[in-house]
N, C-alpha and C. Protein backbone atom coordinates (compact mmCIF):
# COMPACT_ATOMS: atom_id res chain seq x y z
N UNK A 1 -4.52 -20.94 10.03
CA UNK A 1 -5.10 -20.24 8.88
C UNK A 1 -4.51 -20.77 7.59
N UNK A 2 -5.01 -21.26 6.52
CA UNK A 2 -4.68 -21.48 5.14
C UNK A 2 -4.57 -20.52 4.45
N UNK A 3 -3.51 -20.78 3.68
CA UNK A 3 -2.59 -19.39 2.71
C UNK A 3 -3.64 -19.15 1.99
N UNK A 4 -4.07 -17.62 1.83
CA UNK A 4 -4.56 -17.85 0.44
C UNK A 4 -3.63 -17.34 -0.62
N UNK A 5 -4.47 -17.82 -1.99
CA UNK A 5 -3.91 -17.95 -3.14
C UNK A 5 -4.43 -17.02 -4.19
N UNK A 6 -3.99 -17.09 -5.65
CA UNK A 6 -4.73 -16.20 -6.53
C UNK A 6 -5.78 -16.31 -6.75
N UNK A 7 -6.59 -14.91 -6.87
CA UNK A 7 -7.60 -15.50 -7.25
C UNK A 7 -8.34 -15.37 -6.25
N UNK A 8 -7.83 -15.26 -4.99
CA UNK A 8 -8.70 -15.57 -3.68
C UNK A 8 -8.97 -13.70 -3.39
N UNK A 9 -9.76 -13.61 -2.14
CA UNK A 9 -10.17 -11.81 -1.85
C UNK A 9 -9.66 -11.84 -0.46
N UNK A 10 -8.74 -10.71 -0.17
CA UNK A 10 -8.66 -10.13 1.37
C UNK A 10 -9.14 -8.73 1.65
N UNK A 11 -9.46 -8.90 2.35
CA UNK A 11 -9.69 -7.55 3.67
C UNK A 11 -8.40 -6.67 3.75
N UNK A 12 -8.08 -5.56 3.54
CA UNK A 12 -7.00 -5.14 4.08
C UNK A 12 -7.72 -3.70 5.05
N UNK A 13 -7.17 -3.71 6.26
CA UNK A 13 -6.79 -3.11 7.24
C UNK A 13 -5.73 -2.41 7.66
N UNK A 14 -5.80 -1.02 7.83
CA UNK A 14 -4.69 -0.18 8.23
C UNK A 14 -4.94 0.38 10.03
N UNK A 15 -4.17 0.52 10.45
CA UNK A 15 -4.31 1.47 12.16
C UNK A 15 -3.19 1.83 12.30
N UNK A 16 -3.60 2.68 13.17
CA UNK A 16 -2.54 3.94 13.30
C UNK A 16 -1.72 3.14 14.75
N UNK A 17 -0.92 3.74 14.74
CA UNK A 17 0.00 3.38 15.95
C UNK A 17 -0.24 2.89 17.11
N UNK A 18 -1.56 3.76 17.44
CA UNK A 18 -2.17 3.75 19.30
C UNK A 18 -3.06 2.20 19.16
N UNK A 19 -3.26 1.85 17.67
CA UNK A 19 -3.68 0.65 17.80
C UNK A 19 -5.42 0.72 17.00
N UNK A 20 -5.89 1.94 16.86
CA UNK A 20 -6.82 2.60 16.05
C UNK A 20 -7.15 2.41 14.93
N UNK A 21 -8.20 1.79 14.50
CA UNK A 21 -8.74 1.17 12.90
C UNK A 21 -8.29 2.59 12.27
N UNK A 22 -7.52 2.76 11.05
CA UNK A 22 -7.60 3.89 10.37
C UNK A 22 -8.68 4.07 9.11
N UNK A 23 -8.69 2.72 8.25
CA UNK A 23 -9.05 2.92 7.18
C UNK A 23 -9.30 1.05 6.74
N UNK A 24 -10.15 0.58 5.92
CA UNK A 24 -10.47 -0.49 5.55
C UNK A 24 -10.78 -0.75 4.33
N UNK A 25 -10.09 -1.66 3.08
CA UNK A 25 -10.39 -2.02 1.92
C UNK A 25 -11.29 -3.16 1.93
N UNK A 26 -12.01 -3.53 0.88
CA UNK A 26 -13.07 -4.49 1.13
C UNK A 26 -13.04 -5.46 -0.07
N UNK A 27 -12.40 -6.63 -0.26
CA UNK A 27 -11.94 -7.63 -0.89
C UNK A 27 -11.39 -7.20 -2.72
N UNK A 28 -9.96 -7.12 -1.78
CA UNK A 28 -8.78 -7.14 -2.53
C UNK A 28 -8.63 -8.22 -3.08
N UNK A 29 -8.55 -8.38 -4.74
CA UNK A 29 -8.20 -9.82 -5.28
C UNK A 29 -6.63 -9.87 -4.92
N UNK A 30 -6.20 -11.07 -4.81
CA UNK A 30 -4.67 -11.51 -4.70
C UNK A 30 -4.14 -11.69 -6.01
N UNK A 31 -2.80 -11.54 -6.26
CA UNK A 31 -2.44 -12.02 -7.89
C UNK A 31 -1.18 -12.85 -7.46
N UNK A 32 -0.52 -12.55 -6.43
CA UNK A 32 0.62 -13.07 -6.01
C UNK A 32 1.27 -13.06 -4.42
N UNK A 33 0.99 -14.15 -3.90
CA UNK A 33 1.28 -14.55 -2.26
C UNK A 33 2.41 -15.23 -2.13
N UNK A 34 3.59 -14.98 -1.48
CA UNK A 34 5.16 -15.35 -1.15
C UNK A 34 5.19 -15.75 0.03
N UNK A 35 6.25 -16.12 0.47
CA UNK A 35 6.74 -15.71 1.72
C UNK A 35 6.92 -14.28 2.01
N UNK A 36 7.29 -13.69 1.27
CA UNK A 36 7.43 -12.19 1.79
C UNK A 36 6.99 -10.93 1.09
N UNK A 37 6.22 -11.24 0.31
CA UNK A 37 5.40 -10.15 0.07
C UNK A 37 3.96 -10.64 -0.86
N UNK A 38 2.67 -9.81 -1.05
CA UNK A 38 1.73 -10.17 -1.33
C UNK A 38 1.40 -8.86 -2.57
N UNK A 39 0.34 -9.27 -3.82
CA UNK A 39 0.31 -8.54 -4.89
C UNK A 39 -0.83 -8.58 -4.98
N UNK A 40 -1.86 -7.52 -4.94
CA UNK A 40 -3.46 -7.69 -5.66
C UNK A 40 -3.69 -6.35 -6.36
N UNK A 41 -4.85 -6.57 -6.02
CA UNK A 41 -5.56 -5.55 -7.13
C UNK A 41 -6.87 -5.08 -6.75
N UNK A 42 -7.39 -3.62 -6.29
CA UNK A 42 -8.19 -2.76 -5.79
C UNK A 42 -9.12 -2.23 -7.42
N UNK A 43 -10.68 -2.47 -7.38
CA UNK A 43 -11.04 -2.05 -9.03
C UNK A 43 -12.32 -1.89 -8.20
N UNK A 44 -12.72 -0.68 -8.08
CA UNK A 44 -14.04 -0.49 -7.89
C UNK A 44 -14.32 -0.95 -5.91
N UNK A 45 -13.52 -0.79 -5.54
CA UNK A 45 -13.52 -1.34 -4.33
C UNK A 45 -13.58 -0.64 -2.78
N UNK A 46 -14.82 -0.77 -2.28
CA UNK A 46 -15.58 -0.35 -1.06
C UNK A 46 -14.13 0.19 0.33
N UNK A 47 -14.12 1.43 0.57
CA UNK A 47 -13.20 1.83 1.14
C UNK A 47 -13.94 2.69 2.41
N UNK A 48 -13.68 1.94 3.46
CA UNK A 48 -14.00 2.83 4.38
C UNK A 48 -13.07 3.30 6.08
N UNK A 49 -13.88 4.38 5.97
CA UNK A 49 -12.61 5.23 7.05
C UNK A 49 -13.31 4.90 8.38
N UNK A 50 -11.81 5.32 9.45
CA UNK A 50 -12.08 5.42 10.51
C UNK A 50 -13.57 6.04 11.13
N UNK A 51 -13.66 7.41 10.25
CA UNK A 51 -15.35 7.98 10.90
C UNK A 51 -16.54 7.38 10.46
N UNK A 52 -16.59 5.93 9.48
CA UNK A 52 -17.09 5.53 8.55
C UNK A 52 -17.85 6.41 7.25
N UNK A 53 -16.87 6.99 7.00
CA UNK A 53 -17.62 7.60 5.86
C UNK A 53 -16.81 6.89 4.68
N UNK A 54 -17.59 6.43 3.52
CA UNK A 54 -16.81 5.28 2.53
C UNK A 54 -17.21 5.85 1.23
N UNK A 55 -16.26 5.03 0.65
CA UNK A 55 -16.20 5.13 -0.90
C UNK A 55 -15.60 4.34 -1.43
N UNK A 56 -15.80 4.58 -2.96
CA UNK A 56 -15.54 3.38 -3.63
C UNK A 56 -13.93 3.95 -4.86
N UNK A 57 -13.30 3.21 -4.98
CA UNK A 57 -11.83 3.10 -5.29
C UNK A 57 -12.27 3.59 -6.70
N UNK A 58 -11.88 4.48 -8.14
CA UNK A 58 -12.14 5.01 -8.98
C UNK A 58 -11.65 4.13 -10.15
N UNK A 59 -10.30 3.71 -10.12
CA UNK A 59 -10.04 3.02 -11.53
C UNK A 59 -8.99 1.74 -10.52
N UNK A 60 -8.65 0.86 -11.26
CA UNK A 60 -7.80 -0.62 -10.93
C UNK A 60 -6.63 0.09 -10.36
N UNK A 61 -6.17 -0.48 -9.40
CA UNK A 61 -4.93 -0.09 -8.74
C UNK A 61 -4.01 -1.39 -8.01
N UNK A 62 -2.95 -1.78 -8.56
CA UNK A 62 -2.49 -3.14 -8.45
C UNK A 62 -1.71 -2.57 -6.75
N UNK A 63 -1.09 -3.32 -5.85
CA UNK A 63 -1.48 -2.93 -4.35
C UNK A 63 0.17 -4.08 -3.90
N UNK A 64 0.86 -3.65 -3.94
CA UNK A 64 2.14 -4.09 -3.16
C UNK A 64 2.33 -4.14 -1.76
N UNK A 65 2.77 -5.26 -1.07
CA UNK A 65 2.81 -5.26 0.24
C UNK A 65 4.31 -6.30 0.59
N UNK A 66 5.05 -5.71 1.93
CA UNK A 66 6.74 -6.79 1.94
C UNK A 66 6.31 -7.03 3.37
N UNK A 67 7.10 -7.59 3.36
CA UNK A 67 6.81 -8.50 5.36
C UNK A 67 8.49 -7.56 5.61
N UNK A 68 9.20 -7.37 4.86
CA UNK A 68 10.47 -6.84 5.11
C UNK A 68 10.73 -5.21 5.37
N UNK A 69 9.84 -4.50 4.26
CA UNK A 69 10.19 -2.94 3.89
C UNK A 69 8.86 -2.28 4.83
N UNK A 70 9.78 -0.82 4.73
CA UNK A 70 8.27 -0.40 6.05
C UNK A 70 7.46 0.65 4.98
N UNK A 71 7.11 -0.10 4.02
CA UNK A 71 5.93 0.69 3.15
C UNK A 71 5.58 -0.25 2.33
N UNK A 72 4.38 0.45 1.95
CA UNK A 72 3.67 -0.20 0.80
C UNK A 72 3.24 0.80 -0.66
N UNK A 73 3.15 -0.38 -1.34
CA UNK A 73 3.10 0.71 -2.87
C UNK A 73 1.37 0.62 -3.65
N UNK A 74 0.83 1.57 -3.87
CA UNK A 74 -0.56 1.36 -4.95
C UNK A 74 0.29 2.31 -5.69
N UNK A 75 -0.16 0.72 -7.07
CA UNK A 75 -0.05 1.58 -8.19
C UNK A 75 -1.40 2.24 -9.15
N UNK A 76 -1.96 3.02 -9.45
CA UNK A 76 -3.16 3.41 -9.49
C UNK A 76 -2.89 3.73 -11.48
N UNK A 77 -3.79 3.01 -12.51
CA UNK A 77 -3.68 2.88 -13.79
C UNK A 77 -4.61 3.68 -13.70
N UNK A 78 -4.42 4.58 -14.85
CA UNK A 78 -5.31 5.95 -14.73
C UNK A 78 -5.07 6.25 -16.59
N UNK A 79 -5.90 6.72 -17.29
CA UNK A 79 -5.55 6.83 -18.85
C UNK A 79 -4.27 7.81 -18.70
N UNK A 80 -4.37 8.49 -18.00
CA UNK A 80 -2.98 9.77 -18.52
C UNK A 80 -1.75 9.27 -18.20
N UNK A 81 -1.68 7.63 -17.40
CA UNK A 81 -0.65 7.00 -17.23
C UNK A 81 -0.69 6.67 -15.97
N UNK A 82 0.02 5.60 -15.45
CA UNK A 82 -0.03 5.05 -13.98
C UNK A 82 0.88 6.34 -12.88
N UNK A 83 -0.04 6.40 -11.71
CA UNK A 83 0.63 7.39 -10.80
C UNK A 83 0.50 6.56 -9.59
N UNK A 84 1.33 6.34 -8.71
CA UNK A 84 1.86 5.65 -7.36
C UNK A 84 1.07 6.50 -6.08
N UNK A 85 0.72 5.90 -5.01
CA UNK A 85 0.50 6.34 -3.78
C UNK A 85 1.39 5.44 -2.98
N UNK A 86 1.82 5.69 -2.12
CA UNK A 86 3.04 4.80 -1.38
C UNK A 86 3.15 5.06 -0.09
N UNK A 87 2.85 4.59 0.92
CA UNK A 87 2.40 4.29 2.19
C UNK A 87 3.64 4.57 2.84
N UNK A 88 4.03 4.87 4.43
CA UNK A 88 5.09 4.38 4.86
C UNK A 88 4.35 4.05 5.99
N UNK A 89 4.82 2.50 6.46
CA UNK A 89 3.91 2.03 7.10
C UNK A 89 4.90 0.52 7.49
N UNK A 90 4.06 -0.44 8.15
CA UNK A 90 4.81 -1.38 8.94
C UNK A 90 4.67 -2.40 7.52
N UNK A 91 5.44 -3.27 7.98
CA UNK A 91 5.63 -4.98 7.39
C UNK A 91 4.16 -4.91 7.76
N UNK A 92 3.79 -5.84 6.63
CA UNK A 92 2.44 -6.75 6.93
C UNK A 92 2.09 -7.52 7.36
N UNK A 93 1.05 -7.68 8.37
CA UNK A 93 0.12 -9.32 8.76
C UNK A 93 -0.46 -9.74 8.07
N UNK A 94 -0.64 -10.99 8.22
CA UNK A 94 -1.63 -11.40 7.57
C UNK A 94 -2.52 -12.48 8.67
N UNK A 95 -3.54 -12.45 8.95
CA UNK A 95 -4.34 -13.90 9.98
C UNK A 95 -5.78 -13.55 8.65
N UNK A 96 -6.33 -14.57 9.58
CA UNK A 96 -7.98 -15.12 9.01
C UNK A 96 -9.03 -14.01 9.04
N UNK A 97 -8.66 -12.57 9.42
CA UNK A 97 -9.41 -11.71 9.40
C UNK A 97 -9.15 -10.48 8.22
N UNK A 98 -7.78 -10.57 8.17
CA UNK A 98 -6.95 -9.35 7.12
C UNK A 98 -5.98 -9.57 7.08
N UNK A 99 -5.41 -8.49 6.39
CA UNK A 99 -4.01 -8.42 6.08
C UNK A 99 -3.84 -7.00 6.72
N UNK A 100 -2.57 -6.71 7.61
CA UNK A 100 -2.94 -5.81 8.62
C UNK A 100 -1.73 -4.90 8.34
N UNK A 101 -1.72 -3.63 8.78
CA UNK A 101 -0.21 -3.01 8.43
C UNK A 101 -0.81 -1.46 9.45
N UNK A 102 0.38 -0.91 10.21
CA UNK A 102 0.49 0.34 10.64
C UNK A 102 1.10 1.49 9.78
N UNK A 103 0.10 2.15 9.83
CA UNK A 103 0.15 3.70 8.67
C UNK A 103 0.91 4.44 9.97
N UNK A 104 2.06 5.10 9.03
CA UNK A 104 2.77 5.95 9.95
C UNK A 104 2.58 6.97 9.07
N UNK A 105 1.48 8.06 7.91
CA UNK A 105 1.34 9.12 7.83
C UNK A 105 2.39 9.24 6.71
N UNK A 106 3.49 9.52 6.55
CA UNK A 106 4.33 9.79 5.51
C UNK A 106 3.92 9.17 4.35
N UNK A 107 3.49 9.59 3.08
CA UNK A 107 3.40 9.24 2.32
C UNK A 107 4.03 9.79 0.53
N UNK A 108 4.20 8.80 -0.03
CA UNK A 108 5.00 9.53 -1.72
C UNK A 108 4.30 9.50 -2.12
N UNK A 109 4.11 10.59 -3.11
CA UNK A 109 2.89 10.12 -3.89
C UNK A 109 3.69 10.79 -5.83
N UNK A 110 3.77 9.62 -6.38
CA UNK A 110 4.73 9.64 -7.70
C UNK A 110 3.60 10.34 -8.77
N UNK A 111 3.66 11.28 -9.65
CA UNK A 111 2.56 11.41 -11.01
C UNK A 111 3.13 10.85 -11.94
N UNK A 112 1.93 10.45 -12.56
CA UNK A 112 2.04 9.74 -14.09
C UNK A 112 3.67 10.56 -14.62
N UNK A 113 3.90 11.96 -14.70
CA UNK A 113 5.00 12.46 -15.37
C UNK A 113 6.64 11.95 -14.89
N UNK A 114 6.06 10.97 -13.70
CA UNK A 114 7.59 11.25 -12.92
C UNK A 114 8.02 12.07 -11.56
N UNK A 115 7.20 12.87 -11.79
CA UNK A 115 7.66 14.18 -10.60
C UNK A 115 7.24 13.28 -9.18
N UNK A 116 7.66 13.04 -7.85
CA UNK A 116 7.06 12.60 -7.09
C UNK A 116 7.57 13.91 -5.53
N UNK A 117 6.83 13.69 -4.96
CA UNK A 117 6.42 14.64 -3.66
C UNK A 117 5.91 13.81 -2.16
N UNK A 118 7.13 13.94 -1.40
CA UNK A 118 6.69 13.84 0.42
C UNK A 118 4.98 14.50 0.69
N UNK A 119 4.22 13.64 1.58
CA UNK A 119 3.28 13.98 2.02
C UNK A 119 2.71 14.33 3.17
N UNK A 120 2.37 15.10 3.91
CA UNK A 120 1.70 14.93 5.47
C UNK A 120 2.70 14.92 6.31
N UNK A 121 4.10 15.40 5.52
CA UNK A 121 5.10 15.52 6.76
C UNK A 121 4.47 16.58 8.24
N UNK A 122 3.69 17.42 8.65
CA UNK A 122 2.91 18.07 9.38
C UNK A 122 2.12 16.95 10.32
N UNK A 123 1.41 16.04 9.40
CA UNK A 123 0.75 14.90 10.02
C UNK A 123 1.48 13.94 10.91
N UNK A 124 2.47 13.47 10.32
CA UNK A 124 3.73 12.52 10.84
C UNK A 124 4.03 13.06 12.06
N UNK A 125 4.47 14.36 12.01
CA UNK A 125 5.24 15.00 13.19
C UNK A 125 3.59 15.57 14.62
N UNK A 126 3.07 15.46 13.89
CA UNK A 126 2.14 15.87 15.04
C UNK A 126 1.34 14.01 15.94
N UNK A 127 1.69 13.62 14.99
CA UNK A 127 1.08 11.80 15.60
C UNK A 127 2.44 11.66 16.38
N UNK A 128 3.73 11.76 15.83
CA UNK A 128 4.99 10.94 16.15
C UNK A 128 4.88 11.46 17.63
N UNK A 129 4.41 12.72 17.80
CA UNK A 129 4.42 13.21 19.51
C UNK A 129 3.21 13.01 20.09
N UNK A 130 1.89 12.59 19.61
CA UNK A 130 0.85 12.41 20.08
C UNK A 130 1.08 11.17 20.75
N UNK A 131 1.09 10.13 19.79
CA UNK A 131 1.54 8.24 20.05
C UNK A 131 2.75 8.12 20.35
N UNK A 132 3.79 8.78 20.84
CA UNK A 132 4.83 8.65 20.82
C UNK A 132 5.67 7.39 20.39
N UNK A 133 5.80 7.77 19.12
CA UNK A 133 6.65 7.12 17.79
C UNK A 133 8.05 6.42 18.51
N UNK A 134 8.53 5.73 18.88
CA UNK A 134 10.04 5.20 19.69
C UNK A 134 10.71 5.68 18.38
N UNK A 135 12.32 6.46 18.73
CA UNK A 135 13.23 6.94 18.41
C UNK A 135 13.54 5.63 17.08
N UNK A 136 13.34 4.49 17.41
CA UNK A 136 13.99 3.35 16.54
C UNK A 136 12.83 3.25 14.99
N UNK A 137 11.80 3.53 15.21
CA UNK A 137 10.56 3.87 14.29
C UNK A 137 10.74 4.75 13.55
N UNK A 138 11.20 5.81 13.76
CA UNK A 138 11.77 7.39 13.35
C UNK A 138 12.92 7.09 12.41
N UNK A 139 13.99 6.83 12.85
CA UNK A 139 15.02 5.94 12.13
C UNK A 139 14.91 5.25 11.42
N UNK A 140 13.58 4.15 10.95
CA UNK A 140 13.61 2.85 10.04
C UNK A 140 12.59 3.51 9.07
N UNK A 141 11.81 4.40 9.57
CA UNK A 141 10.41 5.16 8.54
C UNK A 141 11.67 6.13 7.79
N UNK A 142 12.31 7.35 8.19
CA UNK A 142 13.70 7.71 7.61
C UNK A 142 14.35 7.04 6.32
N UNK A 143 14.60 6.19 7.03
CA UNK A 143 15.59 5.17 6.01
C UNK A 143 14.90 4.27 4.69
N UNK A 144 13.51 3.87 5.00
CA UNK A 144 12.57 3.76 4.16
C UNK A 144 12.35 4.66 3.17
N UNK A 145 12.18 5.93 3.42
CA UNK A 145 12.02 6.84 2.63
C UNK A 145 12.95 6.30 1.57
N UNK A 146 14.17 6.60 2.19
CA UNK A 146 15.60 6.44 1.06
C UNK A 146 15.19 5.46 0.32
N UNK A 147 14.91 4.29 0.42
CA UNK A 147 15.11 3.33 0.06
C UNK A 147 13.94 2.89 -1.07
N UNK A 148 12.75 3.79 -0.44
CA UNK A 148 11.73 4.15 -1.64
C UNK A 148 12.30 4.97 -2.79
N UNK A 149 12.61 5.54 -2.21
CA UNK A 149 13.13 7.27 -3.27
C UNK A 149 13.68 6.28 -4.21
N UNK A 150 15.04 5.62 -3.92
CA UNK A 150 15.82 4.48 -5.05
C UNK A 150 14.94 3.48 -5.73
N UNK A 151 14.15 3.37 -5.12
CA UNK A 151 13.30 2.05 -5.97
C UNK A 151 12.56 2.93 -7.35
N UNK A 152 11.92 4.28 -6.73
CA UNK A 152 11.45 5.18 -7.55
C UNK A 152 12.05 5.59 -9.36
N UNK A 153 13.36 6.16 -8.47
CA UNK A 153 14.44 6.65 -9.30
C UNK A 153 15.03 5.59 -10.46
N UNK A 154 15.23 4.59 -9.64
CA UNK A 154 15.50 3.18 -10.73
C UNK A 154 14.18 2.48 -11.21
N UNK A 155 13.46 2.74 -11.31
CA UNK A 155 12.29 2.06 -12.11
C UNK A 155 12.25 0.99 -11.34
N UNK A 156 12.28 0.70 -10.01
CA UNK A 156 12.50 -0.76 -9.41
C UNK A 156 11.13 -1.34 -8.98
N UNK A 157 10.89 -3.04 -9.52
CA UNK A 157 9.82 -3.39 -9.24
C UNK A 157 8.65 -2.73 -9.06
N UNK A 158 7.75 -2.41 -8.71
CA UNK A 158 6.47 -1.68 -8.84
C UNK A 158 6.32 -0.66 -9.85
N UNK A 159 7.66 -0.42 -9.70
CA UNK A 159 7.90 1.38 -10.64
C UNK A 159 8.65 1.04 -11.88
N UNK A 160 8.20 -0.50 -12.49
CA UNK A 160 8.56 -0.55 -13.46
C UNK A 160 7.19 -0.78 -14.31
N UNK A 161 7.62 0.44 -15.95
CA UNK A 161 6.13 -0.57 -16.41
C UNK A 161 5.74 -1.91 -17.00
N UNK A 162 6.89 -2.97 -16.85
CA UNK A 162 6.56 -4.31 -16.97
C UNK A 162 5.82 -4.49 -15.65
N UNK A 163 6.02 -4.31 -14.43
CA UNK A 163 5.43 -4.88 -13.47
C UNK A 163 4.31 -4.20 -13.68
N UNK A 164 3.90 -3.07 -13.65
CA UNK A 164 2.56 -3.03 -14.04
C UNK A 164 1.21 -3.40 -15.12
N UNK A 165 2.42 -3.61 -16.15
CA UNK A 165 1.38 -4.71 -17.17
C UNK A 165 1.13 -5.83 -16.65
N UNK A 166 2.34 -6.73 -16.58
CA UNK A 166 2.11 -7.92 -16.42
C UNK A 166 0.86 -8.46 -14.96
N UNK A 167 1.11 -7.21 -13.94
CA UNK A 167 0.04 -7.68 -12.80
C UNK A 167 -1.18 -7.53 -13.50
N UNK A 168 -1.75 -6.32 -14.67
CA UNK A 168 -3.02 -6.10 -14.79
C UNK A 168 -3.49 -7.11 -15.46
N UNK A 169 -2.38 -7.22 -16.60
CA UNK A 169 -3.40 -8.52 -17.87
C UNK A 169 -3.82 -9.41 -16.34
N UNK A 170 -2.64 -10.26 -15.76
CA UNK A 170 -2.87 -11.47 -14.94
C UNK A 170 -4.39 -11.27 -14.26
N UNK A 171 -4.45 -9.97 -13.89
CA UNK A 171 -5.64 -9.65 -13.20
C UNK A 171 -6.83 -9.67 -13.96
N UNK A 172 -7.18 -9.26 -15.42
CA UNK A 172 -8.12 -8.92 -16.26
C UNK A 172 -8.26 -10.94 -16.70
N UNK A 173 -7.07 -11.45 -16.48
CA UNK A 173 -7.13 -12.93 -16.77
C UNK A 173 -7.99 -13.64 -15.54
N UNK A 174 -7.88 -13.19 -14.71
CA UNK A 174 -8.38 -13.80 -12.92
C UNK A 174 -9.75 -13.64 -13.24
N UNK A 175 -10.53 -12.24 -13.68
CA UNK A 175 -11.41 -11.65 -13.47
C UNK A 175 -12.51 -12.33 -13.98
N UNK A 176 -11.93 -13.06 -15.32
CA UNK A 176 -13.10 -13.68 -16.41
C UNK A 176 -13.28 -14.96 -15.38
């Protein structure tokens, strides 16, 4: 498979543990492809679920992904100020079909003010015994948390607002 590059569109794909399509984005621009992590941008963009019922993404949301950390970050630009949705979920794939990642349910979700809030802890705990989650998964989704919470707290990368300018102009630059 050939890397793609900026500028280029992926597929992103989420499933749940048992191996289950959860949810599907429908060509994500790229702004930035590494070795270990990937940067685009969601604007108006075809979203559909497991039961296929779809919709379309409301305002630009620049879209963080690590091959290392077990989450991912949308940052969602909104006039009253950028507010975060933040995944906890696996390292990413990537092959010739998508870019692939397991949703483990826990999710942050930061407001424009700062204030941020645990999500679906109810959800987590009722999958973690459904799919049975291995003890070592439990432990690294855990520790993720932490490790989000700090990135949060320190304005770190995503949750800074240079990184969020600088991805959008680049993006509003791609677009023309």
């Amino acid at each position: 498979m050939k890397t793609p590059k900026e500028g280029d569109f992926v597929t992103i794909q989420s499933y749940k543990h048992d191996g289950s399509l959860h949810r599907t984005w429908r060509e994500t621009m790229l702004l930035k492809v590494n070795e270990n992590s990937l940067i685009g941008v969601n604007d108006h963009t075809l979203v559909t679920e497991s039961d296929d019922r779809r919709w379309v993404t409301r305002e630009p949301a620049i879209v963080y992904f690590h091959k290392k950390f077990w989450f991912n970050i949308i940052a969602m630009i909104r006039e009253e100020g950028v507010s975060y949705y933040c995944n906890l979920a696996s390292p990413y794939t990537l092959d010739a079909e998508a870019l692939k990642y397991i949703d483990y349910d826990l999710d942050v979700k930061v407001f424009a003010s700062g204030d941020r809030k645990l999500l679906d802890v109810e959800e987590y705990e009722r999958h973690r015994k459904q799919m049975n989650y291995p003890a070592d998964i439990d432990f690294i989704l855990r520790e993720n948390v932490k490790i989000l919470n700090s990135w949060i707290k320190e304005g770190y990368g995503p949750f800074s607002k240079e990184y969020v300018d600088i991805w959008y102009k680049r993006y509003l630059q791609l677009k023309k």
